[in-house]
N, C-alpha and C. Protein backbone atom coordinates (compact mmCIF):
# COMPACT_ATOMS: atom_id res chain seq x y z
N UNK A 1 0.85 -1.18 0.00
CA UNK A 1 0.00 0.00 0.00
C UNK A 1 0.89 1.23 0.00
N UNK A 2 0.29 2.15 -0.74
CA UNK A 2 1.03 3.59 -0.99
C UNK A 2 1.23 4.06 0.21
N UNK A 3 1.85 4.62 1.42
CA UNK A 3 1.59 5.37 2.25
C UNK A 3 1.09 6.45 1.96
N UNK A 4 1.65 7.24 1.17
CA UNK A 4 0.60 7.92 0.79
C UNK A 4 -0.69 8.30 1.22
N UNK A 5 -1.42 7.14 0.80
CA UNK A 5 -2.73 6.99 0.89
C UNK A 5 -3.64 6.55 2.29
N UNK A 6 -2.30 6.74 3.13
CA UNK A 6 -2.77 6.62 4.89
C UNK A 6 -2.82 8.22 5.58
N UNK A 7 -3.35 8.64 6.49
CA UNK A 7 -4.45 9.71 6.72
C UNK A 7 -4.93 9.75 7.54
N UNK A 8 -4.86 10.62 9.00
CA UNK A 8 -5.51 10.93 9.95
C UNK A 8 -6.52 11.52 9.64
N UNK A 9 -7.34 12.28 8.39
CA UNK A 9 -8.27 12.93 7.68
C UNK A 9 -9.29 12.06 7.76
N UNK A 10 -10.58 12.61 7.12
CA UNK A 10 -11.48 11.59 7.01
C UNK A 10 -11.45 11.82 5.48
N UNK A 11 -10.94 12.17 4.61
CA UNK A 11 -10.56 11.69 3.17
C UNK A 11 -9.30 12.11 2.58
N UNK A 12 -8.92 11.33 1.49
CA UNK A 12 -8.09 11.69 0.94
C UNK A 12 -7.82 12.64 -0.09
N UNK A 13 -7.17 13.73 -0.22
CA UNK A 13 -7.12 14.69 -1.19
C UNK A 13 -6.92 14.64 -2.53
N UNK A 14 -7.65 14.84 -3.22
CA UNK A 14 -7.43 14.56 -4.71
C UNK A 14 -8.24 13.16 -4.71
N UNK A 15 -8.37 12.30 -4.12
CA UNK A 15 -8.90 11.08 -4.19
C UNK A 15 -10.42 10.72 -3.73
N UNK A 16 -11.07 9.87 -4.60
CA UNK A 16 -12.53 10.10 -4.10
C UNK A 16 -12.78 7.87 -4.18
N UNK A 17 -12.96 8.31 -2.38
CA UNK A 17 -13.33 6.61 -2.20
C UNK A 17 -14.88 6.42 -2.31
N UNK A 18 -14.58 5.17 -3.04
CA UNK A 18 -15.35 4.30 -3.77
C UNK A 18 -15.93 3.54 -2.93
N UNK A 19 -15.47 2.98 -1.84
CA UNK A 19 -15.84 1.87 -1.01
C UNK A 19 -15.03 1.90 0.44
N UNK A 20 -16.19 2.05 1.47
CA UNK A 20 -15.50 1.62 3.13
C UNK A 20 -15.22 0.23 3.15
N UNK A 21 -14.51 -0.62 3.85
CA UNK A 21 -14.78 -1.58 3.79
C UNK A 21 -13.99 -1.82 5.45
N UNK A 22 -14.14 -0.92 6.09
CA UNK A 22 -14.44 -1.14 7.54
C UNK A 22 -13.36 -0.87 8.33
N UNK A 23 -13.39 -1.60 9.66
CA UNK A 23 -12.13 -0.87 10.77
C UNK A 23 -10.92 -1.92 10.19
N UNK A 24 -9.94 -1.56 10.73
CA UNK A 24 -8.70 -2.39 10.37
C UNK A 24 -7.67 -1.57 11.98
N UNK A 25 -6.86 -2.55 12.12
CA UNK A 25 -6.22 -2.50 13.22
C UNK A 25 -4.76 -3.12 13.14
N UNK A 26 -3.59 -2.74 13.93
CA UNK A 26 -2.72 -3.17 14.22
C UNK A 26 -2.61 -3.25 15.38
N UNK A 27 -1.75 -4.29 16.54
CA UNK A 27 -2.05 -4.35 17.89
C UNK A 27 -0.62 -5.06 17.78
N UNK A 28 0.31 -4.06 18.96
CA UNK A 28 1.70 -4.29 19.42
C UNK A 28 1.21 -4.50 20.77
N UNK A 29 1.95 -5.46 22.02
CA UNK A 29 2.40 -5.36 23.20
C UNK A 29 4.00 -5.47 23.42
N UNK A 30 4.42 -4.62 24.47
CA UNK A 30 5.92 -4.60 24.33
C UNK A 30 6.02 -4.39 26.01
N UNK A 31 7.33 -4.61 26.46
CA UNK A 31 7.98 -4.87 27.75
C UNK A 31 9.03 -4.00 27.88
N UNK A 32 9.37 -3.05 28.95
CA UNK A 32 10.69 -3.02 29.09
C UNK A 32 11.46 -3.92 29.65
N UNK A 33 12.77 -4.32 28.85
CA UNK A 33 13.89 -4.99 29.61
C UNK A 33 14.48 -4.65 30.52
N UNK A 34 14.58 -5.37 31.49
CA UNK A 34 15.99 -5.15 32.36
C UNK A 34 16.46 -4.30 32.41
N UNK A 35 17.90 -4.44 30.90
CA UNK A 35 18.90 -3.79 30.82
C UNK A 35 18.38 -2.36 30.15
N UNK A 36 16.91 -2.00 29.94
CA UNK A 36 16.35 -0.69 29.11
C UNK A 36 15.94 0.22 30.43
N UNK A 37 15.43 -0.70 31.45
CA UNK A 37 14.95 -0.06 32.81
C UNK A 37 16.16 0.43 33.57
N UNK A 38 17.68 -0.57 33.74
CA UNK A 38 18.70 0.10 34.18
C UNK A 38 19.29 1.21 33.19
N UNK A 39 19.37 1.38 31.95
CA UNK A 39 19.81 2.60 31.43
C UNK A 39 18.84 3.63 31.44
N UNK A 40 17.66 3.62 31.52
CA UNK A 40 16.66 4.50 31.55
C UNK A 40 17.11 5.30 32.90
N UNK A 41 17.11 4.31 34.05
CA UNK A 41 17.09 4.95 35.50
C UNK A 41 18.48 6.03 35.25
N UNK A 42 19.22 5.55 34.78
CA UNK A 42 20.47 6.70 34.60
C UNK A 42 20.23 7.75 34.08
N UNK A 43 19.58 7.86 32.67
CA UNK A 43 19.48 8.27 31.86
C UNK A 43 18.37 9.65 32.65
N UNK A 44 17.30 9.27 33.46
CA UNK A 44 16.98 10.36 34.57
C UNK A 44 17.71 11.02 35.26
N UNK A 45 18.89 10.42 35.87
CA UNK A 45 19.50 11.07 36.64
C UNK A 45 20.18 12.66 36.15
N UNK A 46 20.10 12.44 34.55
CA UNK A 46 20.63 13.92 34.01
C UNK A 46 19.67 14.76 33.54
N UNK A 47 18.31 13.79 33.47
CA UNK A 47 16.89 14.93 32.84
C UNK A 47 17.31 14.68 31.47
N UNK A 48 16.09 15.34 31.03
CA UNK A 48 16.34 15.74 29.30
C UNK A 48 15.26 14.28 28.66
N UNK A 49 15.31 14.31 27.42
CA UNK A 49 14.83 13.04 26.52
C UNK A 49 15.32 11.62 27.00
N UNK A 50 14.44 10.87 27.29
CA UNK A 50 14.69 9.46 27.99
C UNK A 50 14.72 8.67 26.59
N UNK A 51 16.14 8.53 25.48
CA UNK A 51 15.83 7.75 24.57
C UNK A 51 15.83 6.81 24.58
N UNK A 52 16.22 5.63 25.54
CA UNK A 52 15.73 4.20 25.57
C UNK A 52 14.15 4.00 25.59
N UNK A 53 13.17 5.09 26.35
CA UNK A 53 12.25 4.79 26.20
C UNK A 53 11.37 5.35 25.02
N UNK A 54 12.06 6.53 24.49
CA UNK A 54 11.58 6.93 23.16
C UNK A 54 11.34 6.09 21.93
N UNK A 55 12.71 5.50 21.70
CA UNK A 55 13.13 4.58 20.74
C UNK A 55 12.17 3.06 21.21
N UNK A 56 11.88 3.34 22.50
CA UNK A 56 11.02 1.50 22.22
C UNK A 56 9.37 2.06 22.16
N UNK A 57 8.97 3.57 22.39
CA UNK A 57 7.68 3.57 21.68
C UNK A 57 7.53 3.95 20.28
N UNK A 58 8.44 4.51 20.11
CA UNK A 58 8.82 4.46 18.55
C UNK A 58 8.78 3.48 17.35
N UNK A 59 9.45 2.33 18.17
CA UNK A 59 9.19 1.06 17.61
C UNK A 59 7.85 0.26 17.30
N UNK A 60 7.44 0.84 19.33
CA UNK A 60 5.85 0.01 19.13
C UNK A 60 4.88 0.87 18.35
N UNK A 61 5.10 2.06 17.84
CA UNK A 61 4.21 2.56 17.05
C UNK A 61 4.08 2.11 15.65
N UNK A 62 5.75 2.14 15.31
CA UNK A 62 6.17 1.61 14.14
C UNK A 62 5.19 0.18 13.43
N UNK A 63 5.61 -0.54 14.66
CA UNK A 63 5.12 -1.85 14.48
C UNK A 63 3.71 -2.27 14.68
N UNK A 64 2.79 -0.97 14.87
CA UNK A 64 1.21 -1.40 15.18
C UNK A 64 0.82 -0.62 13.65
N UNK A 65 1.28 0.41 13.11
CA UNK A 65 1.00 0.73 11.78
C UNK A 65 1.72 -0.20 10.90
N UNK A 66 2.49 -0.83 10.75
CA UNK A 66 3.06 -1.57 10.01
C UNK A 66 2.02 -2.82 9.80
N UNK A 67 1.56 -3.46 11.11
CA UNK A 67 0.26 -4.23 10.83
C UNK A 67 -0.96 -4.20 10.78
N UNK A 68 -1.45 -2.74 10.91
CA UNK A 68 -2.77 -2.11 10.26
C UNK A 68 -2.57 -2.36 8.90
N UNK A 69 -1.65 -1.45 8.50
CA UNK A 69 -1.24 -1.73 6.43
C UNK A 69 -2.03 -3.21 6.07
N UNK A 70 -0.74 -3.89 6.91
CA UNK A 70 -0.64 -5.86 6.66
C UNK A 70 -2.69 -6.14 6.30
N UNK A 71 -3.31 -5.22 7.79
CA UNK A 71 -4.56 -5.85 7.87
C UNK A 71 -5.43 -4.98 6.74
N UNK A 72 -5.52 -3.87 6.43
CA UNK A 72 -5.74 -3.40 5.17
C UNK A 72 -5.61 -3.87 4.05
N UNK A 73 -4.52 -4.14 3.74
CA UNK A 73 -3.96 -4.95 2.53
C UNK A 73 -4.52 -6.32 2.37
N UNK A 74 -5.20 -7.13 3.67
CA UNK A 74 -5.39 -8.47 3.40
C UNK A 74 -7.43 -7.89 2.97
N UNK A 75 -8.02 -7.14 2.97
CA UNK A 75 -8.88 -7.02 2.58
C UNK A 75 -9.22 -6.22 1.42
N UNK A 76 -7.90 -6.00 0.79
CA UNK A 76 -7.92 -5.76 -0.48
C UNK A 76 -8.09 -3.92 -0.54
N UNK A 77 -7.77 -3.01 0.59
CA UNK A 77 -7.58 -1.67 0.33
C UNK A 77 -6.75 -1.11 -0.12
N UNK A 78 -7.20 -0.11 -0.61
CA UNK A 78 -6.26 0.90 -1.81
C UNK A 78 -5.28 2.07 -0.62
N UNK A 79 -6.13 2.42 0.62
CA UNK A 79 -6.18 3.36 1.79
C UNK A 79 -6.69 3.36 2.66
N UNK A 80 -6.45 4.29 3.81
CA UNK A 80 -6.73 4.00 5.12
C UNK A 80 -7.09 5.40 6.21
N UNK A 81 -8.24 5.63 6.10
CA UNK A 81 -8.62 7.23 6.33
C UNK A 81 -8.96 7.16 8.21
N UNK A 82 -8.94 8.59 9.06
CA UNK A 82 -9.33 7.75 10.26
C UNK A 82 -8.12 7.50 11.37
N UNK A 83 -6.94 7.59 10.77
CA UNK A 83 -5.76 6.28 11.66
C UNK A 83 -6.03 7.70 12.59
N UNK A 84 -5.78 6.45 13.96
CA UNK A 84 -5.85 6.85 15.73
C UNK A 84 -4.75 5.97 15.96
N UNK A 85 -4.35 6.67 17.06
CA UNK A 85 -3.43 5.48 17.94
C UNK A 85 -3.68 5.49 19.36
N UNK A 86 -3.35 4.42 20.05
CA UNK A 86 -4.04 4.14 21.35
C UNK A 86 -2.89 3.72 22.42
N UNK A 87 -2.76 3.74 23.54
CA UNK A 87 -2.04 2.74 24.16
C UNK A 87 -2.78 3.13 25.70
N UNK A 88 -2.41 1.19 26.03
CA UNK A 88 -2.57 0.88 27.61
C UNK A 88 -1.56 0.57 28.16
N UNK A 89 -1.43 0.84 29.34
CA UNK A 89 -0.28 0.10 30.50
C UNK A 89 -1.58 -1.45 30.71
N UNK A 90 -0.73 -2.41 30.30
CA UNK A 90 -1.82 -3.70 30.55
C UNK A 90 -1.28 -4.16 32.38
N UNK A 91 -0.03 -3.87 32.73
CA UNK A 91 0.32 -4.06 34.19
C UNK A 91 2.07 -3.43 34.31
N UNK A 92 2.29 -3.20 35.13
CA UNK A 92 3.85 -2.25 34.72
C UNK A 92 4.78 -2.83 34.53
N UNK A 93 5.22 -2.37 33.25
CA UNK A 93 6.08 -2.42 32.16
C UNK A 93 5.54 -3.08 31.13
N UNK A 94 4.22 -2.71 30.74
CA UNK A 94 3.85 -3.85 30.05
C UNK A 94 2.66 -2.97 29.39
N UNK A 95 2.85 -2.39 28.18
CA UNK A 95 1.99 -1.19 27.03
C UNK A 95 1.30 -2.11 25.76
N UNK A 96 0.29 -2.02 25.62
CA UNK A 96 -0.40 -2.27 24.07
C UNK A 96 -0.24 -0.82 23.40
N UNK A 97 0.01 -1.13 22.76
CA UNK A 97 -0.18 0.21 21.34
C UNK A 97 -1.02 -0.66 20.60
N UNK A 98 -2.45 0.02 19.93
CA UNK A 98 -3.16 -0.04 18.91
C UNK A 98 -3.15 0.99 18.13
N UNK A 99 -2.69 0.77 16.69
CA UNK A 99 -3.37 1.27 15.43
C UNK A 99 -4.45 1.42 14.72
N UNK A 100 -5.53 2.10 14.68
CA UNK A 100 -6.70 1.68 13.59
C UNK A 100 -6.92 2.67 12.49
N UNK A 101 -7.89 2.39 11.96
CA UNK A 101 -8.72 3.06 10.82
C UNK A 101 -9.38 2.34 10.41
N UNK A 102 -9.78 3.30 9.38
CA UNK A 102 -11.30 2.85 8.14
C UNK A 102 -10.19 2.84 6.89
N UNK A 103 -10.67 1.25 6.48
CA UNK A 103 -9.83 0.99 5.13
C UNK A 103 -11.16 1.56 4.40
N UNK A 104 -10.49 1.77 3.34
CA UNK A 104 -11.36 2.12 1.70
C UNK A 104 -10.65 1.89 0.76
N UNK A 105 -11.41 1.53 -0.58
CA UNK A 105 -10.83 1.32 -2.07
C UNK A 105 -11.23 2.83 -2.63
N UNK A 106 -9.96 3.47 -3.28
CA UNK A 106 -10.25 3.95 -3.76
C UNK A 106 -10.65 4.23 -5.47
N UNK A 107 -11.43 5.24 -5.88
CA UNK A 107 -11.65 5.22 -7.54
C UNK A 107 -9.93 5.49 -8.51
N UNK A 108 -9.70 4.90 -9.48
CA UNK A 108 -8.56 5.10 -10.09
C UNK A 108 -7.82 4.42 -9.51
N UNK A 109 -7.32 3.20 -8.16
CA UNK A 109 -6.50 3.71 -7.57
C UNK A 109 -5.15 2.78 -7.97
C-alpha cells in the first residue's frame, strides 16, 4: 500500500473513495527490559529526553501501523482514512499500542 494513501483525515485529497470496507487495526504489546529499565534509570539522573524509552515507543508505534497496512492490505484496500493510535499500560512495564482506521478502495486507484 502507498503510504501515501494513509491519513488521519477523514478523506483523501485529490482522491474520491469508492468503497468503506471497515475498521482495520494493528495491535503491538511490548515490555521493558531489564537492561532498558537500568539505562533508563540513569538516563533520569541527568533529565532531558529518555531515549531508551523513546526509541522502544517508537518502535511500538512503528510496528502497530506496520500491521494495520498488513490488515488493510489483506482485505484488499487501496487506503486507510481515520488512523488513531491508542495505548494501555496492561500491568507495569507492560503497554499495548493499537493502530486503527477505516480501510477504503479507492476510484482510479
Amino acid at each position: 500500500m502507498d503510504h501515501s494513501n494513509v491519513t488521519t483525515g477523514l478523506e483523501l485529497a485529490g482522491r474520491k473513495i469508492s468503497q468503506n470496507l471497515g475498521v482495520v487495526r494493528g495491535i503491538i504489546v511490548r515490555s521493558r527490559s531489564l537492561v532498558g529499565n537500568i539505562g533508563a534509570t540513569f538516563q533520569t539522573l541527568f533529565g532531558g529526553n529518555i531515549s531508551i524509552y523513546t526509541d522502544l515507543c517508537e518502535r511500538a508505534r512503528t510496528d502497530a501501523y506496520e500491521l494495520m497496512i498488513q490488515h488493510a492490505q489483506q482485505l484488499g484496500a487501496d487506503g486507510i482514512i481515520s488512523v488513531r493510535y491508542d495505548a494501555t499500560e496492561i500491568m507495569g512495564g507492560v503497554t499495548e499500542v493499537l493502530c486503527y482506521g477505516t480501510a477504503v478502495k479507492l476510484e482510479n486507484a
